[in-house]
N, C-alpha and C. Protein backbone atom coordinates (compact mmCIF):
# COMPACT_ATOMS: atom_id res chain seq x y z
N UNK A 1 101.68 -123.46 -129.23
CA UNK A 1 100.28 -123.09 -129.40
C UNK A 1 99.97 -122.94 -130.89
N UNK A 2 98.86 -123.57 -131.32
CA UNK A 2 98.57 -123.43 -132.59
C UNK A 2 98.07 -121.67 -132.92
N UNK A 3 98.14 -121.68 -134.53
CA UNK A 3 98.38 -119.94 -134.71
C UNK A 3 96.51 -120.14 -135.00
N UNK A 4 96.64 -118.22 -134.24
CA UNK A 4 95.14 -118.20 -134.27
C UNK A 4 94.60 -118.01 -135.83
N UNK A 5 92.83 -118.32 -135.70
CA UNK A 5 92.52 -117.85 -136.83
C UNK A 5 92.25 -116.74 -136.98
N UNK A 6 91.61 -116.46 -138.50
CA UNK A 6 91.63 -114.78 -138.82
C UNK A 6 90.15 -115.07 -138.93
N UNK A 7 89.55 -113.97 -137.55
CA UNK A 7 88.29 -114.09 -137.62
C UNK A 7 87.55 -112.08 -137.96
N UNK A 8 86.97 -112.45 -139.05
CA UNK A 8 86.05 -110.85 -138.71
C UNK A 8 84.48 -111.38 -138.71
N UNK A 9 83.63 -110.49 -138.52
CA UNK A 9 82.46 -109.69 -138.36
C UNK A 9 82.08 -108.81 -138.63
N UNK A 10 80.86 -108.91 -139.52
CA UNK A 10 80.38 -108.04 -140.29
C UNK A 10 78.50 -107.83 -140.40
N UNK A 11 78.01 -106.53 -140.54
CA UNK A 11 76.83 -106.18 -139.92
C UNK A 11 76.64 -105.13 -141.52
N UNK A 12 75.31 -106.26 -142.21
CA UNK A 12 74.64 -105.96 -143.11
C UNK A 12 73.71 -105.22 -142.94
N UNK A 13 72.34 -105.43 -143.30
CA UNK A 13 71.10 -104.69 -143.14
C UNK A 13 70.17 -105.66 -142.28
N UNK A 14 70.56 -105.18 -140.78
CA UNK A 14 69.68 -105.88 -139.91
C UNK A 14 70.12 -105.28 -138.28
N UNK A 15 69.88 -105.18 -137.62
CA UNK A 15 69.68 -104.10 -136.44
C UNK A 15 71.16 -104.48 -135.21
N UNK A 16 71.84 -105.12 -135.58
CA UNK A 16 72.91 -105.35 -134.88
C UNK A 16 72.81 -106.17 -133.50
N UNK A 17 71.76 -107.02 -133.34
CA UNK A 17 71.19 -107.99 -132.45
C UNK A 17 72.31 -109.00 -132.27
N UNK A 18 72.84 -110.10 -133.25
CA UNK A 18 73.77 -110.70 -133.75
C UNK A 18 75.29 -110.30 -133.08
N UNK A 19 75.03 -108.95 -133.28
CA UNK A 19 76.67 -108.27 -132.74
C UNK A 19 76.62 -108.21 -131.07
N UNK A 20 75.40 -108.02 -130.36
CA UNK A 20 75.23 -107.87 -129.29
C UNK A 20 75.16 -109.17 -128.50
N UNK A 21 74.21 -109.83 -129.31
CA UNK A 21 74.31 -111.50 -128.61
C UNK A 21 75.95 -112.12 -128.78
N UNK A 22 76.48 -111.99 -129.80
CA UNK A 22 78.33 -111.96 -129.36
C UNK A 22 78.75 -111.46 -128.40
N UNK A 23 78.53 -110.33 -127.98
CA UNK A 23 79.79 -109.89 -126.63
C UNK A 23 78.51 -110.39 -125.32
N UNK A 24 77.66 -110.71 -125.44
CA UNK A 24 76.88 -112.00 -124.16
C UNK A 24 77.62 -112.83 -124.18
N UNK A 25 78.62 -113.40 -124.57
CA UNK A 25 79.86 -114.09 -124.38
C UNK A 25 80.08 -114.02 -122.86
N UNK A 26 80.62 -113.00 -122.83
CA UNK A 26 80.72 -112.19 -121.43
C UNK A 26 82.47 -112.74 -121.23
N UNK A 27 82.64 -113.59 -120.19
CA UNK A 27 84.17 -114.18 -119.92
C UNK A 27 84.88 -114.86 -120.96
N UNK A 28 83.81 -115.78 -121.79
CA UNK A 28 84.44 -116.48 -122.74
C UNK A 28 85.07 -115.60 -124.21
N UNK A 29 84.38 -114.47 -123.89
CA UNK A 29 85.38 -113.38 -125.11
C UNK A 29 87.05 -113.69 -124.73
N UNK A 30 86.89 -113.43 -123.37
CA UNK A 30 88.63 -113.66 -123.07
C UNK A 30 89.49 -115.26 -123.68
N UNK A 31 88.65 -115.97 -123.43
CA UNK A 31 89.25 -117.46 -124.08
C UNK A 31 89.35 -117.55 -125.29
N UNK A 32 88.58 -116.85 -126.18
CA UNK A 32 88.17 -116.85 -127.76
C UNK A 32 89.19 -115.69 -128.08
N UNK A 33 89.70 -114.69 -127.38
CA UNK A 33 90.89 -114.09 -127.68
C UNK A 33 92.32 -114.76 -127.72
N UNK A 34 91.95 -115.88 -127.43
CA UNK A 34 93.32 -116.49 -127.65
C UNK A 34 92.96 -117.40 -128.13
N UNK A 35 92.12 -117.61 -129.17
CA UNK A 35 92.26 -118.49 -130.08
C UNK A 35 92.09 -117.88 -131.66
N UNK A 36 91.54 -116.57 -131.35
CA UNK A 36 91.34 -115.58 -132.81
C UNK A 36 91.86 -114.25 -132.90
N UNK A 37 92.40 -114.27 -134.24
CA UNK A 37 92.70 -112.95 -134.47
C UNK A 37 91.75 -111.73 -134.97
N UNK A 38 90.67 -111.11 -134.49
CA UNK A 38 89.52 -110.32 -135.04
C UNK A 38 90.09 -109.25 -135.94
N UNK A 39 89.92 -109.42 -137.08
CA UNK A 39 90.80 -108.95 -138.25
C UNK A 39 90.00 -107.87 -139.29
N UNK A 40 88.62 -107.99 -138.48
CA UNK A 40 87.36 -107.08 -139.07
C UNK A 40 86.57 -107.24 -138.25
N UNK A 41 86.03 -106.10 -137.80
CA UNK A 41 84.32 -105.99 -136.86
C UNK A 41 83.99 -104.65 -136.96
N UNK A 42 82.91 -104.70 -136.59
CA UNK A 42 82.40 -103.04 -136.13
C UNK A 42 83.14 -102.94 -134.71
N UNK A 43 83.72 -103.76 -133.96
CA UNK A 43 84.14 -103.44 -132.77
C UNK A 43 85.55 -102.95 -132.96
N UNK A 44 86.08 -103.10 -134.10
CA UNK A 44 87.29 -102.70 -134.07
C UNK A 44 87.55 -101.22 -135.74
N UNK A 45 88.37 -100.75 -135.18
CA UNK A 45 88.28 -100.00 -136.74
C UNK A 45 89.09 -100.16 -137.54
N UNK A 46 88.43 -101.43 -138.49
CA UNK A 46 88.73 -101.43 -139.63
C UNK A 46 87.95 -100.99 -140.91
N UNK A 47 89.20 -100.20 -141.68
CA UNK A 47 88.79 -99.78 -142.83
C UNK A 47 88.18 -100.60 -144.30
N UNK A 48 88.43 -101.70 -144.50
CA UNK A 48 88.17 -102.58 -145.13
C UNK A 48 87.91 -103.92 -145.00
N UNK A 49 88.04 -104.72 -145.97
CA UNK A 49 87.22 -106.04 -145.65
C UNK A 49 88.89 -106.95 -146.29
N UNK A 50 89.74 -107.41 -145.35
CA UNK A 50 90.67 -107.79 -145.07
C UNK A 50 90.76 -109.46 -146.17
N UNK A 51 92.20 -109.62 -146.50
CA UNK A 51 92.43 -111.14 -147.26
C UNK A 51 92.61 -111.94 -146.30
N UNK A 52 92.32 -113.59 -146.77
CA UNK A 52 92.73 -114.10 -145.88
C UNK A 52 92.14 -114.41 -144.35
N UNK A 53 91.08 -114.29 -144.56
CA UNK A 53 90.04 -114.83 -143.35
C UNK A 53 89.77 -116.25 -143.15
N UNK A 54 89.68 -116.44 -142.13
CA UNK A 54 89.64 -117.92 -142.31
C UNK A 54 88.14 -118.18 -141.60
N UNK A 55 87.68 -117.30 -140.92
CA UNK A 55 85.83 -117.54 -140.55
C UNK A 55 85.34 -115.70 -140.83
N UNK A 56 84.26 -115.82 -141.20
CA UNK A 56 83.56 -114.37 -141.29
C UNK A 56 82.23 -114.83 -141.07
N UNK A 57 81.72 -114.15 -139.23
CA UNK A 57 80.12 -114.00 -139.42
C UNK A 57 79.60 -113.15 -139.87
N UNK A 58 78.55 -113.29 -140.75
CA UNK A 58 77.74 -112.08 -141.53
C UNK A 58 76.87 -111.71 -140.89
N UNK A 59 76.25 -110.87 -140.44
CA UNK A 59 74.99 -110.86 -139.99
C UNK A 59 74.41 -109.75 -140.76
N UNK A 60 72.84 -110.01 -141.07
CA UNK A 60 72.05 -109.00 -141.86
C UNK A 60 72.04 -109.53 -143.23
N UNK A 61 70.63 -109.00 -143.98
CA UNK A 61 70.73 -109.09 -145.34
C UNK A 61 71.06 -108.30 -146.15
N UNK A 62 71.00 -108.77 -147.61
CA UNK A 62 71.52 -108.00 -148.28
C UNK A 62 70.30 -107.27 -149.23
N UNK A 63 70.61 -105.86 -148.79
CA UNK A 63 69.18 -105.24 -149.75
C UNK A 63 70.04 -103.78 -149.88
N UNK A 64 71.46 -103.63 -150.27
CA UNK A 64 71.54 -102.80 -151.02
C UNK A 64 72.73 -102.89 -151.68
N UNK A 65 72.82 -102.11 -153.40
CA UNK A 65 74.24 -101.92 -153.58
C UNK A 65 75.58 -102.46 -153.08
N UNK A 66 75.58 -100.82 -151.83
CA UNK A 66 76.85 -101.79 -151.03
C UNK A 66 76.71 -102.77 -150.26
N UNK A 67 75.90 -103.77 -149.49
CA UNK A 67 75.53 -104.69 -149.20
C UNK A 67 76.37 -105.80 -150.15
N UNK A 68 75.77 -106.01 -151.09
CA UNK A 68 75.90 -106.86 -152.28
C UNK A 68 77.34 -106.59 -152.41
N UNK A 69 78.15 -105.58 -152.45
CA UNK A 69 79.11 -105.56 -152.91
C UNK A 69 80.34 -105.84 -152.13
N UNK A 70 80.02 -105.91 -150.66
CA UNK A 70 80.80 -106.38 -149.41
C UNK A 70 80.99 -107.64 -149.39
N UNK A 71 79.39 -108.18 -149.70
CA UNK A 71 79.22 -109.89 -149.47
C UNK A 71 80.08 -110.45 -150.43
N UNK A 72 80.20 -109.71 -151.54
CA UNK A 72 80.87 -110.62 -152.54
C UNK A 72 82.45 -110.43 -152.23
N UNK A 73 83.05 -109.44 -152.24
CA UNK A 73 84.18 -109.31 -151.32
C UNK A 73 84.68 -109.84 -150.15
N UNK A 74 83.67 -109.98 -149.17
CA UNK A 74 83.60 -111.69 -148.09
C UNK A 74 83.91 -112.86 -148.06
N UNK A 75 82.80 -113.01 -149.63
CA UNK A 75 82.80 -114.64 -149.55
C UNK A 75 84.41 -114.69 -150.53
N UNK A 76 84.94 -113.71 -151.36
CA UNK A 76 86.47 -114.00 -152.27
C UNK A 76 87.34 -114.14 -151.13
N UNK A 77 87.38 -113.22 -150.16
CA UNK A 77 88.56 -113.52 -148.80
C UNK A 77 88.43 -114.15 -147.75
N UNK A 78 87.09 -114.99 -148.32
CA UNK A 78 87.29 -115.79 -146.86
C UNK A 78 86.98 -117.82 -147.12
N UNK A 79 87.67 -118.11 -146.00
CA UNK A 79 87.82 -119.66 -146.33
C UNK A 79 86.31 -120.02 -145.95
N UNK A 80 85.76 -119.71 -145.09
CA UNK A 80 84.43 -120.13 -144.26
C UNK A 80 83.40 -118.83 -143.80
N UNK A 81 82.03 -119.06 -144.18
CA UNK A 81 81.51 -117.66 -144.04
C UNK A 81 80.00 -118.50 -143.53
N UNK A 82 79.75 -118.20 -141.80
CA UNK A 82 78.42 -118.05 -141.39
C UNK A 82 77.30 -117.18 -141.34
N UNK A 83 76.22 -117.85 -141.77
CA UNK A 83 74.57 -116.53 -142.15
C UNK A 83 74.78 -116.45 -140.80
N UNK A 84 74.91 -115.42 -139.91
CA UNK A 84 74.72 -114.78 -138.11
C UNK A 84 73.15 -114.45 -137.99
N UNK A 85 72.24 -115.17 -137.90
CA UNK A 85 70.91 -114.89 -137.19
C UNK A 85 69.83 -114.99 -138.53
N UNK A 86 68.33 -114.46 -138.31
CA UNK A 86 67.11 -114.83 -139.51
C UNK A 86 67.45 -114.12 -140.20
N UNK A 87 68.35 -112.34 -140.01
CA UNK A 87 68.09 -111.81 -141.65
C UNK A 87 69.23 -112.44 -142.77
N UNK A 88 70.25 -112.73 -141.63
CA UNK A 88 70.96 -113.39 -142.91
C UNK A 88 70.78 -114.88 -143.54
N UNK A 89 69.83 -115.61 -142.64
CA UNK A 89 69.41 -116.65 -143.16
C UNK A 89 68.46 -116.64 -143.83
N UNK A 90 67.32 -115.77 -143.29
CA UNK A 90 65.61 -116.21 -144.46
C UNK A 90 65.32 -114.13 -144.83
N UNK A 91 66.34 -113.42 -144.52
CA UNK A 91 66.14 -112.20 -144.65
C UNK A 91 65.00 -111.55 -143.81
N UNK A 92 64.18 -112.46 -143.34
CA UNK A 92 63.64 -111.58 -141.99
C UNK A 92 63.29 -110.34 -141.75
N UNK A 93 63.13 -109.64 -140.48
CA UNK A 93 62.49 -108.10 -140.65
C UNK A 93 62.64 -107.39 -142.01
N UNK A 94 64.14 -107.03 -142.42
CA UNK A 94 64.35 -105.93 -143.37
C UNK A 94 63.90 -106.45 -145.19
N UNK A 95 63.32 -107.83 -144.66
CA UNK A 95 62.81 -108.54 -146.49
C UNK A 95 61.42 -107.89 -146.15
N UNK A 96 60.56 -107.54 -145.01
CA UNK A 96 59.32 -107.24 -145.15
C UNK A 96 58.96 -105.99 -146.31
N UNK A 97 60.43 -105.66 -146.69
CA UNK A 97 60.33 -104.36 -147.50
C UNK A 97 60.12 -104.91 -148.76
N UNK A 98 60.14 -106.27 -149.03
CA UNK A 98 59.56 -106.98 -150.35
C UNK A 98 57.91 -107.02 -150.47
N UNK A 99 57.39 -106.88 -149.85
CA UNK A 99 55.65 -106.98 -149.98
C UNK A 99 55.71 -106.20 -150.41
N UNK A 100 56.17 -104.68 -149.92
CA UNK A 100 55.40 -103.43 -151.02
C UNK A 100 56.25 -102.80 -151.76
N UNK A 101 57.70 -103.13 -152.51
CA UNK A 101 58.34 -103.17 -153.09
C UNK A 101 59.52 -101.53 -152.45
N UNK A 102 60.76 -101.25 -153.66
CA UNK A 102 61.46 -100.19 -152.92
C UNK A 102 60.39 -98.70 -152.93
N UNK A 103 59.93 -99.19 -154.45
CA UNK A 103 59.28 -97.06 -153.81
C UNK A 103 58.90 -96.68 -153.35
N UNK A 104 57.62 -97.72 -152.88
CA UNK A 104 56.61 -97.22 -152.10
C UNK A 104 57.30 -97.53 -150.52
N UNK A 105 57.97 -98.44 -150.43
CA UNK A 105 58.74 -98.08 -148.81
C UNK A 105 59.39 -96.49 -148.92
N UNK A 106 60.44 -96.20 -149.90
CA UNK A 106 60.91 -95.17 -150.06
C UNK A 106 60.12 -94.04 -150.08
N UNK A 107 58.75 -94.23 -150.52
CA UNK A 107 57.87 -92.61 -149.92
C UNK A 107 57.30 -92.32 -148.95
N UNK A 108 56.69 -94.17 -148.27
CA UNK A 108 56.24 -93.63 -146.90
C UNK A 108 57.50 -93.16 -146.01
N UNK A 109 58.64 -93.78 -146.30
CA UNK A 109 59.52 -93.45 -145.20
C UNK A 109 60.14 -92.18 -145.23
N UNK A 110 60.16 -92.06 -146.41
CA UNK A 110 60.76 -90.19 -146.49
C UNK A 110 60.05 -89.37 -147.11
N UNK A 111 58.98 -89.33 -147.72
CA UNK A 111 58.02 -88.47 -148.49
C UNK A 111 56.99 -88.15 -147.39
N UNK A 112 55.73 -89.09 -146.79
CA UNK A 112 55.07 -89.99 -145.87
C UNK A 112 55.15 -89.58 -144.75
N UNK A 113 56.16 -90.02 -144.23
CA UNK A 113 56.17 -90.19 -142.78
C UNK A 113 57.22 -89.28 -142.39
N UNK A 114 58.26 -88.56 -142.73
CA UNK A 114 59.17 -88.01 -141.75
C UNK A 114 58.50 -87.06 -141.59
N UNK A 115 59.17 -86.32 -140.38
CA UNK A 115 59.17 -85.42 -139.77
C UNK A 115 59.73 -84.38 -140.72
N UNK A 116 60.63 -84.37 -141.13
CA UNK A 116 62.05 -83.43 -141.51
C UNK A 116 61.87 -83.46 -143.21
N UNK A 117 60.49 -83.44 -143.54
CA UNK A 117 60.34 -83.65 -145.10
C UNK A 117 61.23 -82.81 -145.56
N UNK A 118 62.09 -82.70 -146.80
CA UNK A 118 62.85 -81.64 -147.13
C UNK A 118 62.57 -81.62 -148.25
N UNK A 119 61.64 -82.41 -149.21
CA UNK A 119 60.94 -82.49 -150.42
C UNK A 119 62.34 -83.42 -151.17
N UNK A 120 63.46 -83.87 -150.27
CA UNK A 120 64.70 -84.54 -151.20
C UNK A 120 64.97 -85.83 -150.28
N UNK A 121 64.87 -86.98 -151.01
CA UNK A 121 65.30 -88.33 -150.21
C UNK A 121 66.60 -88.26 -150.43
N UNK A 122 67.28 -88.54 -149.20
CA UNK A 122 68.64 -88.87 -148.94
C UNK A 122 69.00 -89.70 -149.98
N UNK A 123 70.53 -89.25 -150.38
CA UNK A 123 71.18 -90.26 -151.82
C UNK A 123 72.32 -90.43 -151.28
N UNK A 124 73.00 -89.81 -150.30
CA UNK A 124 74.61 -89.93 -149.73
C UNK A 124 74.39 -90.84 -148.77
N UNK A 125 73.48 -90.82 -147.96
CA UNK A 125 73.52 -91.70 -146.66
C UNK A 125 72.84 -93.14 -147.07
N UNK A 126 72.05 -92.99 -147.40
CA UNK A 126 70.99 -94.38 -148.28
C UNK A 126 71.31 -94.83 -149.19
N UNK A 127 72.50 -95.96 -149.36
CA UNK A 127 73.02 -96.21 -150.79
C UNK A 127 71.89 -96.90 -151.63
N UNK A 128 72.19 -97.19 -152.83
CA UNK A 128 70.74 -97.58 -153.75
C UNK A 128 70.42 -99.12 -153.22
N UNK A 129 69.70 -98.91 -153.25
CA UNK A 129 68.44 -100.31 -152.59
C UNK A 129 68.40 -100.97 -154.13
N UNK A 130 68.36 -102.19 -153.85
CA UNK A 130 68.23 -103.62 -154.74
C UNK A 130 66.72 -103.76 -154.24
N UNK A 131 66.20 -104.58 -155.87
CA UNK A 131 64.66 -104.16 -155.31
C UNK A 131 64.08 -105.16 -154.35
N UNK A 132 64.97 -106.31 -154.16
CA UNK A 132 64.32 -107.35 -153.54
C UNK A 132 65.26 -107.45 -152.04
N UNK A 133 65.15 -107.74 -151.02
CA UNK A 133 66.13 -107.99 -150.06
C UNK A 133 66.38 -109.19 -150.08
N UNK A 134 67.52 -110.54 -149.91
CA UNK A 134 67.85 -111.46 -150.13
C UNK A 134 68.44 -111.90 -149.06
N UNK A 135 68.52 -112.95 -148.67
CA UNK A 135 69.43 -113.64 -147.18
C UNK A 135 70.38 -114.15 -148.47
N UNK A 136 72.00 -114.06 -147.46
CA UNK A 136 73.24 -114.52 -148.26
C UNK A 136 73.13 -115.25 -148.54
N UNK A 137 72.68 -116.52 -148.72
CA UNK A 137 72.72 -117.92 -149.30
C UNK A 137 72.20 -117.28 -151.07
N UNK A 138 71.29 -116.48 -151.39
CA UNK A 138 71.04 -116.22 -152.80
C UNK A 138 72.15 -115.75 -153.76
N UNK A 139 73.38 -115.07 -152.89
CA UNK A 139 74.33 -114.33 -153.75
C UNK A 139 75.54 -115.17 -153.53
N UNK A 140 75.85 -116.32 -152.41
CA UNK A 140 77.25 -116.42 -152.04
C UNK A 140 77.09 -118.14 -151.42
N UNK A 141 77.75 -118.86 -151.60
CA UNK A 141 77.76 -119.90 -150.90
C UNK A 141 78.31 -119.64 -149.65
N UNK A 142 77.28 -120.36 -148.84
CA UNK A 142 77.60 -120.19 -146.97
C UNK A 142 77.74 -121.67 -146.65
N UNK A 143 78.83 -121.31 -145.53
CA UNK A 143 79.55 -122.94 -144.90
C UNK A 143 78.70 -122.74 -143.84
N UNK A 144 77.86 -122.39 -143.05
CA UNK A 144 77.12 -122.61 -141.82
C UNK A 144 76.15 -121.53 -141.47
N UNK A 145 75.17 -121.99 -141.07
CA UNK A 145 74.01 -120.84 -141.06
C UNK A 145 73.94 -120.94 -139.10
N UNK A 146 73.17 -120.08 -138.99
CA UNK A 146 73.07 -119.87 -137.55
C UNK A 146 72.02 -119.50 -136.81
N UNK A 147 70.74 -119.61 -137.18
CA UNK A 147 69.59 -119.13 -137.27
C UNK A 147 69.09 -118.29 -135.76
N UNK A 148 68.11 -117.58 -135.90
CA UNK A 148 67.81 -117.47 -134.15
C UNK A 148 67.82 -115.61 -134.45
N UNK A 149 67.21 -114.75 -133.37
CA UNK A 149 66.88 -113.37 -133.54
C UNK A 149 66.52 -113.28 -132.07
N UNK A 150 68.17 -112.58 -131.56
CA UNK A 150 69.28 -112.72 -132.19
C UNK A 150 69.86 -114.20 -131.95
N UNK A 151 70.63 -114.56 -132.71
CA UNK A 151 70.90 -116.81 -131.89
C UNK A 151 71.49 -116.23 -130.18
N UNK A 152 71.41 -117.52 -129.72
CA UNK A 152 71.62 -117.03 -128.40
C UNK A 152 73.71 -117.19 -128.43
N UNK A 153 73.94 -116.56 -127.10
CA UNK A 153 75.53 -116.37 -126.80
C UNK A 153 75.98 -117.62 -127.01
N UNK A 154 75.01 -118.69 -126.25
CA UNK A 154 75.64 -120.13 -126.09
C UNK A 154 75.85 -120.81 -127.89
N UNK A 155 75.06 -120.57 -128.57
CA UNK A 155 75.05 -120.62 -129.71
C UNK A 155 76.12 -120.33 -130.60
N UNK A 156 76.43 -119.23 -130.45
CA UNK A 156 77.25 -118.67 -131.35
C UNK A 156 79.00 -119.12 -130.89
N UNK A 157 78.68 -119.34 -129.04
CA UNK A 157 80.11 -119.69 -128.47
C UNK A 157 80.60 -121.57 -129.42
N UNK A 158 79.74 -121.90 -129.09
CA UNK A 158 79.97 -123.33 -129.10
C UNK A 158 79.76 -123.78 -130.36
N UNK A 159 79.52 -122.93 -131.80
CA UNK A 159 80.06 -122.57 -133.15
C UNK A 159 81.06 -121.94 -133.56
N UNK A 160 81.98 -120.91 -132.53
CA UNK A 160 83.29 -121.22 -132.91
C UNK A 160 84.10 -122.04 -132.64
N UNK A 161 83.98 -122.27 -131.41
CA UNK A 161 84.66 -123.20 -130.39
C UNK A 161 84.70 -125.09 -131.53
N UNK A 162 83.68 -124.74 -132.52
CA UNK A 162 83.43 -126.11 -133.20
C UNK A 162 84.40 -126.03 -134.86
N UNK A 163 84.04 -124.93 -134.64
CA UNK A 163 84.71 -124.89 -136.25
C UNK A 163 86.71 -124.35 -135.86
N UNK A 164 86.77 -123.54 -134.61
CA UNK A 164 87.94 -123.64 -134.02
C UNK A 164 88.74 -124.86 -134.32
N UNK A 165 88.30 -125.79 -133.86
CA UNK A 165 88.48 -127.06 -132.77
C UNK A 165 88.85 -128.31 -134.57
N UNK A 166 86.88 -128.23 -135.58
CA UNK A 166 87.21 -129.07 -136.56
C UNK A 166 87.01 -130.28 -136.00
N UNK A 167 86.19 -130.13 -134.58
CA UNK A 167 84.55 -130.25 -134.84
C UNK A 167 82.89 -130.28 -134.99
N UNK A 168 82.76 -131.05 -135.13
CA UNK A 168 81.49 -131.11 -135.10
C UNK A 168 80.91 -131.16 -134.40
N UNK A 169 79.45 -129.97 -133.98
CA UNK A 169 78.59 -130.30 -132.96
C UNK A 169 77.05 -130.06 -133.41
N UNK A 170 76.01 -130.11 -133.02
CA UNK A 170 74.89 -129.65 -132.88
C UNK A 170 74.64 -128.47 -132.34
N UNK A 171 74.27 -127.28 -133.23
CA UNK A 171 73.90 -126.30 -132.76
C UNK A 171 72.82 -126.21 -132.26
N UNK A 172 71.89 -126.89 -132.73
CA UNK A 172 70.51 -126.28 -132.00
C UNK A 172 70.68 -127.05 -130.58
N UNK A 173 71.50 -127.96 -129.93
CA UNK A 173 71.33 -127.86 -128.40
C UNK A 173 72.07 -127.13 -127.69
N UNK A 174 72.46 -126.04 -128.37
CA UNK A 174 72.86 -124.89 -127.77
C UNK A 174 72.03 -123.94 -127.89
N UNK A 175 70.83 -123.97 -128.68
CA UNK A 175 69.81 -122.52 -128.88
C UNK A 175 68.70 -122.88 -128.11
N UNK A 176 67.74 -121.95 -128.03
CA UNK A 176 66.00 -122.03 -127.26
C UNK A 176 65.51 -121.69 -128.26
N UNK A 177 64.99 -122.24 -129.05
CA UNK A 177 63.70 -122.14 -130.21
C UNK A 177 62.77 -122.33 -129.31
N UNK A 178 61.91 -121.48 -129.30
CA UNK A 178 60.30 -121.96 -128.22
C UNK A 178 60.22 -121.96 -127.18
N UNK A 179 61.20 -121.38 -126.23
CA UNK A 179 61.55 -121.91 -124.74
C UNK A 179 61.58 -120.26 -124.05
């Protein structure tokens, strides 16, 4: 049996849709376990962002600090790195925070609007925001994008199963754009 690859997953700034439309897999998780070694996910606990990857889906953009500073750590350890869904491709929901730039998101959301005003915006939990939000293609070269919110299961199956395999297929007749 050929040796598996070293696959992780990773969840930027975008609502974890991406991570969920993955385990819609449903049975075929079990087949894809024997062809990958999951070497990073939120499903598993790992502490860091591992050498030696040979696929990493990203999902989410990048609009902060540590954001930026993962991706770049990603794309150094890994052979092949897919954008997982719109924020990591066109940055999507969490870029809407580019129309009215970081402060003024930053006061309606904690000055503004909370509940729990404490007259102090969170600095431990909220790492510093970059002023623009960016889909990975601006900071990192990406080997395959994956578009869709969230792409569908069939999608994402029959994109590893392709880059597994070495080859080539058409993704979009595996997605429903419009349908």
């Amino acid at each position: 049996m050929a040796e598996k690859i070293r696959l992780a997953t990773v969840w930027l700034d975008g609502c974890s849709g991406c991570h969920m439309s993955f385990l819609d897999m449903d049975e075929r998780l079990i087949e894809l376990a024997g062809l990958v070694d999951v070497v990073c996910s939120p499903y598993v606990d790992t502490k860091g962002f591992p050498e030696k990857v040979d696929l990493a889906l990203v999902e989410g953009s990048v609009s902060s600090e540590e954001d930026l500073e993962k991706l770049l750590k990603i794309r150094k350890n890994s052979r092949l790195i897919v954008a997982l869904g719109d924020c990591a491709v066109t940055g999507n929901v969490s870029a809407m925070r580019n129309l009215v730039g970081v402060e003024k998101a930053m006061v309606q959301c904690y000055d503004e609007l909370s509940d729990h005003n404490t007259g102090k915006r969170p600095c431990r939990v909220v790492p510093p925001l970059l002023e623009r939000v960016a889909p990975l293609h601006e900071h990192v070269a990406i080997d395959h994008f994956l578009p869709g919110c969230p792409p569908p299961a069939d999608a994402i199956y029959a994109l590893l199963k392709s880059v597994i395999s070495g080859e080539a297929i058409d993704i979009f007749e595996h997605t429903r754009f419009g349908k």
